[in-house]
Protein backbone atom coordinates (compact mmCIF):
# COMPACT_ATOMS: atom_id res chain seq x y z
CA UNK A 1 15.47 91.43 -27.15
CA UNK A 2 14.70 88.44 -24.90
CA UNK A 3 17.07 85.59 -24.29
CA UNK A 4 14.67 83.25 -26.02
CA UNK A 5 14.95 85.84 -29.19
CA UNK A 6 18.36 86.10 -29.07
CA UNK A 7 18.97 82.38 -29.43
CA UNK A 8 16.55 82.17 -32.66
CA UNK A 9 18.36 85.07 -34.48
CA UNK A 10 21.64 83.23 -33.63
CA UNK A 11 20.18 79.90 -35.17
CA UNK A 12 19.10 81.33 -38.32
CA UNK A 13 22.18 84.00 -38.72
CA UNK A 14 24.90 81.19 -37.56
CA UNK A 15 27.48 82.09 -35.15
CA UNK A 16 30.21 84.75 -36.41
CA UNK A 17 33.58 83.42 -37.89
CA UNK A 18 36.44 83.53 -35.39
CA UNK A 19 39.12 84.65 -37.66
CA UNK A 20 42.33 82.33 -36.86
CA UNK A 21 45.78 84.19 -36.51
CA UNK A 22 48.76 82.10 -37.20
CA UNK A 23 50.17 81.91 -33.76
CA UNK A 24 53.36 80.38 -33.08
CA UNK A 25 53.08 77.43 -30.82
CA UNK A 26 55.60 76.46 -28.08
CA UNK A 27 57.05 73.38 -28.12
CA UNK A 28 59.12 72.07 -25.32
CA UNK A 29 62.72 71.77 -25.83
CA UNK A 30 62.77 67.83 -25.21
CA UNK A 31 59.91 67.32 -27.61
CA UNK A 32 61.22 69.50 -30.17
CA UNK A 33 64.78 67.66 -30.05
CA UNK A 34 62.91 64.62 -30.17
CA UNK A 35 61.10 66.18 -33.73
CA UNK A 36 64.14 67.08 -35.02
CA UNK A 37 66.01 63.89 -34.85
CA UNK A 38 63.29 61.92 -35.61
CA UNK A 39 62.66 63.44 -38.88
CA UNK A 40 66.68 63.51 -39.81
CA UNK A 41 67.02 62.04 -43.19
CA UNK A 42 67.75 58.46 -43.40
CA UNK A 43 71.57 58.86 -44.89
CA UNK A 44 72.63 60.72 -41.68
CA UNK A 45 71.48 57.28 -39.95
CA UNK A 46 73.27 55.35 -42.07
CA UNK A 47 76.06 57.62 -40.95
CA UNK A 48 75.46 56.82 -37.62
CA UNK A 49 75.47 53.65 -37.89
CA UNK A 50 78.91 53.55 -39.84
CA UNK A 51 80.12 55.57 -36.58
CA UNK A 52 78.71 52.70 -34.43
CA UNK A 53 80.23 50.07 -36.92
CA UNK A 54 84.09 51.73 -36.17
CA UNK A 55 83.51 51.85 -32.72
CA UNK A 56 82.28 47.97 -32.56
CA UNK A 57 85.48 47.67 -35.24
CA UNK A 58 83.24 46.48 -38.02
CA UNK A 59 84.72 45.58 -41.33
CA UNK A 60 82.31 44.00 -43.28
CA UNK A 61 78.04 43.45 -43.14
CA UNK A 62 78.65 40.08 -41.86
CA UNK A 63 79.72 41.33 -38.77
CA UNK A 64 77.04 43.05 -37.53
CA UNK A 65 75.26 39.18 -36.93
CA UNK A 66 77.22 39.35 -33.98
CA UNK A 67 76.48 42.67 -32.66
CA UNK A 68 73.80 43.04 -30.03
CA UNK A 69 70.91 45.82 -29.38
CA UNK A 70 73.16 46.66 -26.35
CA UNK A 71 76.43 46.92 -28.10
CA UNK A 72 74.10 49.33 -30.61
CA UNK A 73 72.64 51.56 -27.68
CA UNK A 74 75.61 51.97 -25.82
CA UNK A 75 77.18 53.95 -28.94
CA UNK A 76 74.34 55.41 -30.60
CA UNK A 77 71.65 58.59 -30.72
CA UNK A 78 69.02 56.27 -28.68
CA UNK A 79 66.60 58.33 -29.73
CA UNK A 80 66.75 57.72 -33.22
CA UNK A 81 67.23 54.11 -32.82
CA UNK A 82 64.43 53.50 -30.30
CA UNK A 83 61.65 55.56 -31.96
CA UNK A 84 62.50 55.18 -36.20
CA UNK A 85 63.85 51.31 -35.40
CA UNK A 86 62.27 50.28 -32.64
CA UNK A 87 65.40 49.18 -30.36
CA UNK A 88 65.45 46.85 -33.19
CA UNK A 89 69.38 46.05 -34.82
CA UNK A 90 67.82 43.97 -37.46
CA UNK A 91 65.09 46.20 -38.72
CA UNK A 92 68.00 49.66 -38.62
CA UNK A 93 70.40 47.32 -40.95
CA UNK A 94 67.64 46.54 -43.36
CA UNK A 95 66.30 49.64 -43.72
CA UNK A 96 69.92 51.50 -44.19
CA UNK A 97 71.12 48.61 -46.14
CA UNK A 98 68.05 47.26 -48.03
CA UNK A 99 70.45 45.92 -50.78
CA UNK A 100 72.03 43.82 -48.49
CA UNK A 101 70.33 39.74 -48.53
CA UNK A 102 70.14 39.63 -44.53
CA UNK A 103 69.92 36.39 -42.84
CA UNK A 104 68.26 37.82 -39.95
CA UNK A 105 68.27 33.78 -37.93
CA UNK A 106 72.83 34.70 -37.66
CA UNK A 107 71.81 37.68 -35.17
CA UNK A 108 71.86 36.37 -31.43
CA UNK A 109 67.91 36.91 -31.30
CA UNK A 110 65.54 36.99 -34.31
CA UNK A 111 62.53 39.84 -33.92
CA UNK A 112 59.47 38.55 -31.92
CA UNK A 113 57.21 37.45 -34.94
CA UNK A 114 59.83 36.48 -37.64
CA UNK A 115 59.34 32.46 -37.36
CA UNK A 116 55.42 33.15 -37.26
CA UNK A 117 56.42 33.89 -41.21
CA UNK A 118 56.14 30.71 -43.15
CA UNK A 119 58.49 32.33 -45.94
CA UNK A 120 60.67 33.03 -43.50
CA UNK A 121 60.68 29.66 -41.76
CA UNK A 122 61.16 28.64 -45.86
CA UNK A 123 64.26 30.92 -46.43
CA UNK A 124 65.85 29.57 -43.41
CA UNK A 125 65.04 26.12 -44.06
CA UNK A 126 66.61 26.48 -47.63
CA UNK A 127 69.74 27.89 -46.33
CA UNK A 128 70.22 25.10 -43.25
CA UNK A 129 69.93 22.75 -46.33
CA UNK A 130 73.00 23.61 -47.68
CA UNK A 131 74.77 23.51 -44.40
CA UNK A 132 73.94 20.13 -43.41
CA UNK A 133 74.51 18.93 -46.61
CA UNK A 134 71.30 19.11 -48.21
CA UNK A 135 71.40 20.98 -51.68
CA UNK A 136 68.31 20.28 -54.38
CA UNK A 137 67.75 17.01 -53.27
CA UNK A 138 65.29 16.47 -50.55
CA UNK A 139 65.04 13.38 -50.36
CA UNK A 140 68.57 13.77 -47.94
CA UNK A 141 66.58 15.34 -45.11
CA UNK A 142 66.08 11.35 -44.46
CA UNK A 143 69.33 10.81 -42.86
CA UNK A 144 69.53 14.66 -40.84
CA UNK A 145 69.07 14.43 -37.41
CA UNK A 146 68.30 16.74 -34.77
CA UNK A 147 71.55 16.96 -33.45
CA UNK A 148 72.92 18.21 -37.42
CA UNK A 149 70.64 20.93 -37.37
CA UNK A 150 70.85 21.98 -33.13
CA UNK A 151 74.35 23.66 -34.25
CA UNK A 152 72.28 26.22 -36.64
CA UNK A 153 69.90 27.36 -34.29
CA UNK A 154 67.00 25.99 -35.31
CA UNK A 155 65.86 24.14 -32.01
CA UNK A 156 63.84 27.30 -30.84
CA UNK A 157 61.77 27.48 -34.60
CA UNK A 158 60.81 23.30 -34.17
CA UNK A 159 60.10 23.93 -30.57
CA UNK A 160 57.23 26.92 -31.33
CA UNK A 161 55.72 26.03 -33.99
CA UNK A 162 56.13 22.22 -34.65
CA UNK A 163 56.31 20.38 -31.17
CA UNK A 164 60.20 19.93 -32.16
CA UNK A 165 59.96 17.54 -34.81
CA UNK A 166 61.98 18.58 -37.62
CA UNK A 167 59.75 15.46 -39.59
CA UNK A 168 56.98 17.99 -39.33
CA UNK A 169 58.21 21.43 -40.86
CA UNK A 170 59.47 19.70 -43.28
CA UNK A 171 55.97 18.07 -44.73
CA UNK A 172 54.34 22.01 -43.40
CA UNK A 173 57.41 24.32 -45.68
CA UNK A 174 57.98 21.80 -48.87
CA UNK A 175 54.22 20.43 -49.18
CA UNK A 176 54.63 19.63 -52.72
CA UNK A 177 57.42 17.20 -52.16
CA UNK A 178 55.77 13.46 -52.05
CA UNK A 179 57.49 13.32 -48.43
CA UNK A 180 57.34 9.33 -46.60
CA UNK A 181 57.51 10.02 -43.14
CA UNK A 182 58.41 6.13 -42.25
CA UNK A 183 61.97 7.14 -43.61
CA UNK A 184 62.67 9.32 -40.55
CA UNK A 185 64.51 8.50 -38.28
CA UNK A 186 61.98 7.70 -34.98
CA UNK A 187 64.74 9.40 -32.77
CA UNK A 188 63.33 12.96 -33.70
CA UNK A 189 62.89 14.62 -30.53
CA UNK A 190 61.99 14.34 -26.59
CA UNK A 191 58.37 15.66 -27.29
CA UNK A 192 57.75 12.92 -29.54
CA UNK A 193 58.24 9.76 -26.61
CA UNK A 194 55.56 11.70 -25.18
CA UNK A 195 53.11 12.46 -27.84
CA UNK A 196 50.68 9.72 -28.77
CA UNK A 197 49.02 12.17 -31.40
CA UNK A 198 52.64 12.17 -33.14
CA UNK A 199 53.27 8.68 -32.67
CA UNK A 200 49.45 7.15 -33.98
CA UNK A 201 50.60 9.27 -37.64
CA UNK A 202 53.53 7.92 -37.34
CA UNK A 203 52.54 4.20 -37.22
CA UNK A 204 49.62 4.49 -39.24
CA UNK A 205 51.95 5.91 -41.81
CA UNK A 206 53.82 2.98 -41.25
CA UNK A 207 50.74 0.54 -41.91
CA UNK A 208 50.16 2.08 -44.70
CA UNK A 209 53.58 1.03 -46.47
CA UNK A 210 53.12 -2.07 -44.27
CA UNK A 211 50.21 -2.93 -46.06
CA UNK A 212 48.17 -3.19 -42.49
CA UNK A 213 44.98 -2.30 -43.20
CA UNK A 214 42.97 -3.42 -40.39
CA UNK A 215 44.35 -3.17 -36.42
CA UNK A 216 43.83 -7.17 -36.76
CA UNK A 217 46.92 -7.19 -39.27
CA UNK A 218 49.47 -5.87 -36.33
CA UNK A 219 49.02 -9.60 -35.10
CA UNK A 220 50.76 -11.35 -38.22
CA UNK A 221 53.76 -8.19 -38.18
CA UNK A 222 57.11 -10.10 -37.43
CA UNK A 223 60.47 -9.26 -35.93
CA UNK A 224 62.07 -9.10 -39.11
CA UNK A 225 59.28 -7.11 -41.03
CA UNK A 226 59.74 -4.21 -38.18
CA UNK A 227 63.45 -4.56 -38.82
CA UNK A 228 63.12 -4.22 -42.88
CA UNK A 229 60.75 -1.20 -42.55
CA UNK A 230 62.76 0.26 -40.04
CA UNK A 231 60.20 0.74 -37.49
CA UNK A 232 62.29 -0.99 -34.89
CA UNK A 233 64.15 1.74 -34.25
CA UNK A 234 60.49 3.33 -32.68
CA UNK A 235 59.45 0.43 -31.11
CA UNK A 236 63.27 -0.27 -29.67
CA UNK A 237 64.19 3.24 -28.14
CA UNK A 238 60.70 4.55 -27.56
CA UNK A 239 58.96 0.65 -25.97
CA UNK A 240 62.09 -1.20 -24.88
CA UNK A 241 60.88 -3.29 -28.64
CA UNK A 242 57.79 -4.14 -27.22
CA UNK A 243 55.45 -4.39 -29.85
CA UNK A 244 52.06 -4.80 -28.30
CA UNK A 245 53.00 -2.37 -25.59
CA UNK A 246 53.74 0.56 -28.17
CA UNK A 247 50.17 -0.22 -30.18
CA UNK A 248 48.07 -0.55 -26.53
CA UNK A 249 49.82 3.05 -25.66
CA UNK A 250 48.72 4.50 -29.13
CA UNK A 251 45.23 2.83 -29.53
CA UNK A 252 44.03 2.16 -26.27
CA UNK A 253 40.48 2.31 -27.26
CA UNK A 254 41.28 -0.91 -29.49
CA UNK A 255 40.73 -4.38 -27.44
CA UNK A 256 44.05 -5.79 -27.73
CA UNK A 257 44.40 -9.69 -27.14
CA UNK A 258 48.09 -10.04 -26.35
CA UNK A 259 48.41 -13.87 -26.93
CA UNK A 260 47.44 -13.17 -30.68
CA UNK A 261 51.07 -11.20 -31.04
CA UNK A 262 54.19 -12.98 -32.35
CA UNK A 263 56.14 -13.95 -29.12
CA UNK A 264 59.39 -12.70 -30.43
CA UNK A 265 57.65 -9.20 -30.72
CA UNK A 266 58.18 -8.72 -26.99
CA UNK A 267 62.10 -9.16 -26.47
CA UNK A 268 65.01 -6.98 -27.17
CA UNK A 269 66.64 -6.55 -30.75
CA UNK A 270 69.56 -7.88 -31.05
CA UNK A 271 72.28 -7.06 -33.40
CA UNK A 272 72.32 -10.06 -35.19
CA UNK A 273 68.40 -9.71 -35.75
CA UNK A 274 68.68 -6.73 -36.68
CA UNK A 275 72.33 -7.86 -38.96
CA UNK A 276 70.19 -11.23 -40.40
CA UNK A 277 69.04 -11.67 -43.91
CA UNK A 278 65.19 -12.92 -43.80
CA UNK A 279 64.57 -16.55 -43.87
């Protein structure tokens, strides 16, 4: 039989079965350690972490906010808590204790995508309520200010995800509340003196209760209607309570005519302005 004939009958007949023999495969040691513990069942982590908890002197859940990864890996099977938990302190306590309602923003570091989570950023908003004060009533966010909240840790969630105006996770994680942003205080944060995006929704949120409804109507606004409205706290810390200065930095492409601006509008507040009843 030719080579040529060969391959045909081969073709039509199929190649014969290779009968498989179970055969016992070697593992190396380190792998098959690594197998082993990795598979363990989840209470004997729990007991390893209750071994961990004694040695860190433990008592209670609460106190492993304070405990660190490195506090965790210097007294544990690494290899269990690097490969099932991913070097992660947080994710070990909630899956051994999934009873447990963690707080996971009282650790020292929160896991790298947890604020991305706007139920998280919700959760932690409704807690930091009721530390600063702020129970069912929402309406009380009016008088927090950034320093109430820098104490809870919340600096690093404003900062990421809302240019570190608390004003503006606020209106983003209660949307159905009928929020009025003029009732903020303008002293939100350092980003803000900088931000003529921020500031132009701020002040047309202000014309708005103002009644302004043309850029023409900034030219009859008075001392004392920027004091009533509180908007000369903005125009006082942010443009030394220069009026026509703050509305040429946020609408430069308007053609301002200075002269046209209440000459008062362009001096310092004093305390007795501010104190006065209006005329």
């Amino acid at each position: 039989m030719n080579l040529g004939a060969a391959k045909l009958t081969e073709a039509a007949v199929g190649k014969p079965k290779r009968r498989y023999q179970s055969v016992k495969r070697r593992v190396h040691p380190e792998k098959a350690s690594f197998q082993g513990k990795f598979w363990t069942p989840p209470r004997e982590h729990k007991k390893m972490l209750e071994e961990v908890g004694k040695k860190l002197k433990i008592k209670t859940l609460e106190d492993w906010y304070k405990v660190t990864q490195k506090d965790v890996l210097e007294h544990c099977d690494k290899m269990i808590f690097v490969h099932f938990y991913d070097s992660s302190i947080q994710t070990a306590l909630k899956k051994i204790y999934p009873l447990h309602q963690w707080e996971e923003w009282k650790f020292p570091k929160v896991s790298k995508h947890f604020w991305d989570s706007l139920y998280n950023q919700r959760r932690f908003f409704d807690w930091l309520g009721k530390q600063v004060g702020v129970e069912n009533d929402l309406s009380k966010w009016y008088q927090v200010t950034q320093g109430d909240i820098s104490a809870h840790r919340a600096a690093s969630l404003l900062r990421l995800h809302y240019g570190g105006a608390l004003w503006r996770a606020l209106m983003a994680i209660y949307p159905l509340h009928d929020w009025k942003p003029w009732l903020f205080s303008a002293r939100r944060s350092p980003q803000f003196r900088r931000d003529f995006v921020e500031q132009r929704f701020y002040l047309e949120a202000m014309a708005q209760k103002m009644g302004i409804k043309e850029k023409a109507d900034w030219y009859q606004v008075t001392q004392r209607t920027l004091i009533d409205n509180n908007l000369h706290h903005f125009v006082q810390d942010i443009y030394d309570s220069n009026l026509p200065r703050a509305l040429k930095s946020v609408y430069p492409e308007h053609p301002w005519e200075g002269w046209r601006f209440n000459s008062r509008l362009s001096r310092t507040f004093t305390s007795n302005d501010i104190d006065s009843k209006p005329s």
